[in-house]
PDB file of N, CA and C in Angstrom:
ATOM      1  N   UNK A   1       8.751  27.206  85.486  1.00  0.00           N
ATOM      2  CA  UNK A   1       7.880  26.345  84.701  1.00  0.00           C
ATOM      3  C   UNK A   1       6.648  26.008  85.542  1.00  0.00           C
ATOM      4  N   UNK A   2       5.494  26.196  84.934  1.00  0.00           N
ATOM      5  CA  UNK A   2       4.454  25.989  85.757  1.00  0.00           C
ATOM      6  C   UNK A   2       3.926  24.196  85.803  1.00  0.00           C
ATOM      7  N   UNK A   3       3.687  24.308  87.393  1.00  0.00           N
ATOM      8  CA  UNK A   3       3.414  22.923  87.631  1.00  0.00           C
ATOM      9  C   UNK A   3       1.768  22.836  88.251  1.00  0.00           C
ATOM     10  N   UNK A   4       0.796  21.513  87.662  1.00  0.00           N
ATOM     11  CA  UNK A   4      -0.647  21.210  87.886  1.00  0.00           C
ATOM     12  C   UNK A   4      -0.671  20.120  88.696  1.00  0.00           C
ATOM     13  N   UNK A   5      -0.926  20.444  90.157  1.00  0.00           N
ATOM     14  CA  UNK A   5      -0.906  18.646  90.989  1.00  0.00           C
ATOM     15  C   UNK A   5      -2.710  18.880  90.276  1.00  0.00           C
ATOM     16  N   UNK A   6      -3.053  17.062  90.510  1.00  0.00           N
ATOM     17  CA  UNK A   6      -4.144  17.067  90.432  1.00  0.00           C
ATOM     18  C   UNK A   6      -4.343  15.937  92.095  1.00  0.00           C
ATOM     19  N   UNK A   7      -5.048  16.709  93.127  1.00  0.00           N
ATOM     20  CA  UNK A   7      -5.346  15.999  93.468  1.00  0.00           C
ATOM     21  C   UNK A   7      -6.963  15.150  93.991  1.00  0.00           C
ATOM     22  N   UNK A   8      -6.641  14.022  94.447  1.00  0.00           N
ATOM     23  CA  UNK A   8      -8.292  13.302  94.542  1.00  0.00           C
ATOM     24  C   UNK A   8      -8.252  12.832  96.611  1.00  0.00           C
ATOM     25  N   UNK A   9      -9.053  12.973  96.468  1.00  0.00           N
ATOM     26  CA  UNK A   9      -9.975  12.035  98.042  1.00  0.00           C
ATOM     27  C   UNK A   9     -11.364  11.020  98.106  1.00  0.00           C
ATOM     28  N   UNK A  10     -10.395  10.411  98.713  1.00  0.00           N
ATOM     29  CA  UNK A  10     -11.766   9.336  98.787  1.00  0.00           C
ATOM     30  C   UNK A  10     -12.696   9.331  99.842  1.00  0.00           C
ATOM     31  N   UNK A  11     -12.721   9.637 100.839  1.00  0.00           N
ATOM     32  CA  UNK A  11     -13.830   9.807 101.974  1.00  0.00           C
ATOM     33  C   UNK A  11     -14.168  10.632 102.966  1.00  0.00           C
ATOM     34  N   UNK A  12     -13.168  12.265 103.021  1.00  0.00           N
ATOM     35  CA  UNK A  12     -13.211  12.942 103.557  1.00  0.00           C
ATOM     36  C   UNK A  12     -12.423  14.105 103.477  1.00  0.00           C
ATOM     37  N   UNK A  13     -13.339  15.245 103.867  1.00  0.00           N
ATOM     38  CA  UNK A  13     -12.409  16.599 102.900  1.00  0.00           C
ATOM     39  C   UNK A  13     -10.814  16.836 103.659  1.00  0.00           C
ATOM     40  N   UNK A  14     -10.209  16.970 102.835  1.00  0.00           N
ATOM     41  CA  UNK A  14      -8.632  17.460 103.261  1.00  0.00           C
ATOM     42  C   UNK A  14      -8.225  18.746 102.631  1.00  0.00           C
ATOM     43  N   UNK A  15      -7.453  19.166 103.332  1.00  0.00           N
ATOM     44  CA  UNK A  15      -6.706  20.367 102.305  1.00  0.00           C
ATOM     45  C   UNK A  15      -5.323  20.135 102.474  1.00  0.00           C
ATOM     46  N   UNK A  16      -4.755  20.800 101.034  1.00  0.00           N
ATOM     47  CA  UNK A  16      -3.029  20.907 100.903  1.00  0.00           C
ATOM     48  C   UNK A  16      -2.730  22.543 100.579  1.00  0.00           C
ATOM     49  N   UNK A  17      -1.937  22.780 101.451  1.00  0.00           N
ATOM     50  CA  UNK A  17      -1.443  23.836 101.525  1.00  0.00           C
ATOM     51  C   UNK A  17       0.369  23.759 101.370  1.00  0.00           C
ATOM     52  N   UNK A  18       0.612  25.050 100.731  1.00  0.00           N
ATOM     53  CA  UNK A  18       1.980  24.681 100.646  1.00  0.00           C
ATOM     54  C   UNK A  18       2.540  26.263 100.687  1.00  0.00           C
ATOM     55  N   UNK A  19       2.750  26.758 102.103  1.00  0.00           N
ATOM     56  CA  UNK A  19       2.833  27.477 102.438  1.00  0.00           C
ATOM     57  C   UNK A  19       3.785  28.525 101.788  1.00  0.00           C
ATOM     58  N   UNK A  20       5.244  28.405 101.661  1.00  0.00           N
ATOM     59  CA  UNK A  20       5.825  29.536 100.795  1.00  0.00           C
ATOM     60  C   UNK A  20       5.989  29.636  99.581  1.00  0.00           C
ATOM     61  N   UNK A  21       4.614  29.157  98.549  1.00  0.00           N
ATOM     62  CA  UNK A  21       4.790  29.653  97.814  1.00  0.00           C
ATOM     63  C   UNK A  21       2.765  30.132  97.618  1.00  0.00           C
ATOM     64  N   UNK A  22       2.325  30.012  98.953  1.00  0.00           N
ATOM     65  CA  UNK A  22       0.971  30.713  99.080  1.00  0.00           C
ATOM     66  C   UNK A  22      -0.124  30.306  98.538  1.00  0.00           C
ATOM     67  N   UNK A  23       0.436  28.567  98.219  1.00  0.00           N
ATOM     68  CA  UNK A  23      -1.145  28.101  97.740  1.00  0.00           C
ATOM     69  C   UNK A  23      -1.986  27.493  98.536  1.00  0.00           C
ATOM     70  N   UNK A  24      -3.074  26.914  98.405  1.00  0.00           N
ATOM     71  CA  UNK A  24      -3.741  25.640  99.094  1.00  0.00           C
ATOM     72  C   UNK A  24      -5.332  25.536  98.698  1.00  0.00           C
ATOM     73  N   UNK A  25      -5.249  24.467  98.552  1.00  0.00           N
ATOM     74  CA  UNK A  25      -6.631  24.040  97.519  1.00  0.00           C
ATOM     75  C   UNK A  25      -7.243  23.283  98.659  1.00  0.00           C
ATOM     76  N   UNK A  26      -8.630  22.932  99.041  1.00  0.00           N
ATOM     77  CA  UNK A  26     -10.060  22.203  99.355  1.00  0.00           C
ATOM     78  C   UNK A  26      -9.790  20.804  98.770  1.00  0.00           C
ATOM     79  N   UNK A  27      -9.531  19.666  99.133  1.00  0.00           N
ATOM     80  CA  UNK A  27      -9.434  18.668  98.537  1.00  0.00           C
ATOM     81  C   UNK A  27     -11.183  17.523  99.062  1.00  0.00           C
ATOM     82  N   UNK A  28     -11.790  17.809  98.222  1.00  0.00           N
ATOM     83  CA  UNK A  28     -13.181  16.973  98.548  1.00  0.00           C
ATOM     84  C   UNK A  28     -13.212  15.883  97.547  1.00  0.00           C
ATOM     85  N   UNK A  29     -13.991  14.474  98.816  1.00  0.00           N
ATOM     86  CA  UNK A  29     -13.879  13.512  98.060  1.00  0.00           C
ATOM     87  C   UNK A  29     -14.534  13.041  97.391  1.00  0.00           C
ATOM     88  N   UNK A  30     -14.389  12.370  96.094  1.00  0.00           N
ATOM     89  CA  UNK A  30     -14.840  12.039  95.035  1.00  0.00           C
ATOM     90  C   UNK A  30     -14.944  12.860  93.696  1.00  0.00           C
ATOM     91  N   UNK A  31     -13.678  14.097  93.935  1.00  0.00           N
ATOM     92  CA  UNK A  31     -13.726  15.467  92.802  1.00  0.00           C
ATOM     93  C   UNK A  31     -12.096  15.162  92.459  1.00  0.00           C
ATOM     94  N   UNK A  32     -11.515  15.798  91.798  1.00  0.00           N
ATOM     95  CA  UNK A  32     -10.641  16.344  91.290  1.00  0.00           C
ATOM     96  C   UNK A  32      -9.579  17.239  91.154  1.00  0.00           C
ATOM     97  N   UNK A  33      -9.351  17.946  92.044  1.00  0.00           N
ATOM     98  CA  UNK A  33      -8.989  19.458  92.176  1.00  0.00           C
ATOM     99  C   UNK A  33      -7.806  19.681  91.760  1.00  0.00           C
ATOM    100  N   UNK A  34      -7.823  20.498  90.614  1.00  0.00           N
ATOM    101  CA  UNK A  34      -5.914  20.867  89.851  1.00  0.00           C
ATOM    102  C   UNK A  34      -5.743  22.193  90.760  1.00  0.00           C
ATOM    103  N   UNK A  35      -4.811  22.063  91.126  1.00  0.00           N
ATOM    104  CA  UNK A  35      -3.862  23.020  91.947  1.00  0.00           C
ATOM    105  C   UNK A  35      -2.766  23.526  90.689  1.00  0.00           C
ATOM    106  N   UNK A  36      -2.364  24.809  90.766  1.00  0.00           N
ATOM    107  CA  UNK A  36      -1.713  25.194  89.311  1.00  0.00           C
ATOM    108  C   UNK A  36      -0.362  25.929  90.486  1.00  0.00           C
ATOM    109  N   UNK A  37       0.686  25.878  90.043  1.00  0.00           N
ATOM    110  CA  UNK A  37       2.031  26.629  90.798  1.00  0.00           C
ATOM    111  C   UNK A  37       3.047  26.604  89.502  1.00  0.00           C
ATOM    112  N   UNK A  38       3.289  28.286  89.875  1.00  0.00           N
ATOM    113  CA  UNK A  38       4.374  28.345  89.548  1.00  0.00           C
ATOM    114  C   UNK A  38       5.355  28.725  90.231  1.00  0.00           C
ATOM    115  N   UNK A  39       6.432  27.857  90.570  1.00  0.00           N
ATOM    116  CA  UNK A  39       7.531  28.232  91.075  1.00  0.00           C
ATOM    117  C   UNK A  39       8.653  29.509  90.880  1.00  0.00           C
ATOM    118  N   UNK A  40       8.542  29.943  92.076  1.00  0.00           N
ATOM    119  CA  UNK A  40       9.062  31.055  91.559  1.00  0.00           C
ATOM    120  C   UNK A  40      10.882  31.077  92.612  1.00  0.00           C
ATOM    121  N   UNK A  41      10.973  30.004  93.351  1.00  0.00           N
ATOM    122  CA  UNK A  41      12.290  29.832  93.668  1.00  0.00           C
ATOM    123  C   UNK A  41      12.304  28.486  93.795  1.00  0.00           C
ATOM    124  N   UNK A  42      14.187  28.556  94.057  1.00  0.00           N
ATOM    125  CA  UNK A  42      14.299  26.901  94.268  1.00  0.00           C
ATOM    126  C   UNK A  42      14.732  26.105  95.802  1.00  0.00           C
ATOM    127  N   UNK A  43      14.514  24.871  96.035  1.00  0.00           N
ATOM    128  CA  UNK A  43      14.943  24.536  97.703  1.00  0.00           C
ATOM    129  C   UNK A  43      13.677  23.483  97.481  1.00  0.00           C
ATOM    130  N   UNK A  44      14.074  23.165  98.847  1.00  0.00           N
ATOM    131  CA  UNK A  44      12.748  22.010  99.560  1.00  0.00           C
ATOM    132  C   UNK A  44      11.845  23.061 100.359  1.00  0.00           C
ATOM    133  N   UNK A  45      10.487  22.377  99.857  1.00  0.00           N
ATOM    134  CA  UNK A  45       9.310  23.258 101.287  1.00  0.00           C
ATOM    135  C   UNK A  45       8.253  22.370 101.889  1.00  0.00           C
ATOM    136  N   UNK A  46       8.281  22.720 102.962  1.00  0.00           N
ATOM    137  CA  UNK A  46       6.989  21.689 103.158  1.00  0.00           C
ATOM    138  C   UNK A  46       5.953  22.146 103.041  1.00  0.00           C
ATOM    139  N   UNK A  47       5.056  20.661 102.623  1.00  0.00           N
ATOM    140  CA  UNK A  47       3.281  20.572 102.486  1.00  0.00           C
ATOM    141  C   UNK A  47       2.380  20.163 103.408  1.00  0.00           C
ATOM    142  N   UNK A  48       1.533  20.291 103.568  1.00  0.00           N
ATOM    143  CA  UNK A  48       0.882  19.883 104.561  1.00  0.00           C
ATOM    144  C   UNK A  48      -0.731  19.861 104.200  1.00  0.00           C
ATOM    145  N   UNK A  49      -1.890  18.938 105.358  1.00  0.00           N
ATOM    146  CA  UNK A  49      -3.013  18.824 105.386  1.00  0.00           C
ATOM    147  C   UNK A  49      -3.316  20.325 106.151  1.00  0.00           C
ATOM    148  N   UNK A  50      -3.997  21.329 105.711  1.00  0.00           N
ATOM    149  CA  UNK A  50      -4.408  22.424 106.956  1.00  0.00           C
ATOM    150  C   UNK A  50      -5.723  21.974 106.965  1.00  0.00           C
ATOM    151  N   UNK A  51      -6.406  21.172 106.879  1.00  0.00           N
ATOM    152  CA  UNK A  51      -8.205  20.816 107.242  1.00  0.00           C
ATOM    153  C   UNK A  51      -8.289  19.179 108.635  1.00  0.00           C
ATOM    154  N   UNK A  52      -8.434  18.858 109.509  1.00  0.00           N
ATOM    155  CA  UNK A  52      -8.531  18.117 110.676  1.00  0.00           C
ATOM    156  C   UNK A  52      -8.908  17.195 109.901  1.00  0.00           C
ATOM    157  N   UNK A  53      -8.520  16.023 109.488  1.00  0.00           N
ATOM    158  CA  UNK A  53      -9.310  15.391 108.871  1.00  0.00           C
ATOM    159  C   UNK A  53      -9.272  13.814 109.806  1.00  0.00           C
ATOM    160  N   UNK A  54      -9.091  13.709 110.705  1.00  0.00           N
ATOM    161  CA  UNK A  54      -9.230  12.858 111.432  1.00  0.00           C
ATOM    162  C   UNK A  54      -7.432  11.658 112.110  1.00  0.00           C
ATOM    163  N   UNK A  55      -7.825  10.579 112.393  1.00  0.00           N
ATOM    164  CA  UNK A  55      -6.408  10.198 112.705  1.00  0.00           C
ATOM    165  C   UNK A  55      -5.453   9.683 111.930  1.00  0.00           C
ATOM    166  N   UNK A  56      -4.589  10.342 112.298  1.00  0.00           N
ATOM    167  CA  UNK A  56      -3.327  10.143 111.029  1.00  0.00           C
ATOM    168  C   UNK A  56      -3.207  11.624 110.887  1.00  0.00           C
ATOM    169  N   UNK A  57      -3.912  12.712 111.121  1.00  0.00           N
ATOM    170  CA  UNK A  57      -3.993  14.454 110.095  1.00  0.00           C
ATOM    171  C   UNK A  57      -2.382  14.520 110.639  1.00  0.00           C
ATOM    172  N   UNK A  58      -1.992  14.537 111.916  1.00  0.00           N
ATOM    173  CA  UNK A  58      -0.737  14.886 112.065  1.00  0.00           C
ATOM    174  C   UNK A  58       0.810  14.423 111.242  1.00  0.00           C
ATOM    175  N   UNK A  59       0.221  13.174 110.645  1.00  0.00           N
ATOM    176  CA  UNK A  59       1.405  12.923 109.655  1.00  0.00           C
ATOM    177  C   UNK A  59       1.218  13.114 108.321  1.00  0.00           C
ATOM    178  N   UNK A  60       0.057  14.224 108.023  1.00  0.00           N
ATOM    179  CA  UNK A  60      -0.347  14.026 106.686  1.00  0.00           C
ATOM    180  C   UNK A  60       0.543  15.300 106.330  1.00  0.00           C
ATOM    181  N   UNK A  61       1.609  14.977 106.136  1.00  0.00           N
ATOM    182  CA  UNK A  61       2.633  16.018 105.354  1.00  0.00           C
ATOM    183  C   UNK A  61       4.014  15.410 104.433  1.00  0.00           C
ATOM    184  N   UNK A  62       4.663  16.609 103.898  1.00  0.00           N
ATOM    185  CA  UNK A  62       5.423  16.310 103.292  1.00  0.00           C
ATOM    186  C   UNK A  62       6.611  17.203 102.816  1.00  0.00           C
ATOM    187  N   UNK A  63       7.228  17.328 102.346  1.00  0.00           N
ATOM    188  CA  UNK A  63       8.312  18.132 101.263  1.00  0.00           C
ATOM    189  C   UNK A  63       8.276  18.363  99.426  1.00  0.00           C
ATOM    190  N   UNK A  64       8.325  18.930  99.302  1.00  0.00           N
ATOM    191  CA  UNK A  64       8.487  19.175  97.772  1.00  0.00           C
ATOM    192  C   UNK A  64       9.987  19.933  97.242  1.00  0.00           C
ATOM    193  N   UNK A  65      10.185  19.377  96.678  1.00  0.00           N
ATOM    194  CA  UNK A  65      11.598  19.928  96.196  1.00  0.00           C
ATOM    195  C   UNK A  65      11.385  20.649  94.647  1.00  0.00           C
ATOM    196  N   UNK A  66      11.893  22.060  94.512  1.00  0.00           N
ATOM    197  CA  UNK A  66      12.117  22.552  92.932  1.00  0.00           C
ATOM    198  C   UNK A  66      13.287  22.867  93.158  1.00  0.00           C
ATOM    199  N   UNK A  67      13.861  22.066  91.722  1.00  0.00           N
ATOM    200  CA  UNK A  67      14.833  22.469  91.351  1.00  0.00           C
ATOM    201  C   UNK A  67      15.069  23.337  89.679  1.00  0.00           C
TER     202      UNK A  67
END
C-alpha cells in the first residue's frame, strides 16, 4: 500500500533518507515536500537526516516500522 509522508522545516534545509527502501527527499524550510513509498517488505528500518544541519543532526533519526 502506498504511503505519502509530507514533510515541513522551519529554518534550515534537512534531508530524510530512508535507506532500504532507496528514498530521500531535500527537506527546505518553509515548503512542503510529499515523499511517496511504497513498501515493498515488512520489518523496522531506520531513517535518518543525511544533510548536516547543525546541533542535534546526530540524533536526528529514527525507525519506521511496516507491517
Amino acid at each position: 500500500m502506498p504511503v505519502v509522508f509530507e514533510l515541513t522545516g522551519q529554518d534550515i534545509l534537512m534531508g530524510l533518507s530512508i535507506p532500504d527502501f532507496n528514498v530521500r527527499a531535500d527537506v527546505v524550510p518553509g515548503q512542503t515536500v510529499r515523499l511517496a513509498l511504497t513498501p515493498d517488505k515488512t520489518g523496522t528500518f531506520d531513517f535518518l537526516c543525511d544533510i548536516f544541519c547543525g546541533s542535534g543532526h546526530d540524533t536526528m533519526n529514527g525507525t519506521l516500522t511496516v507491517t
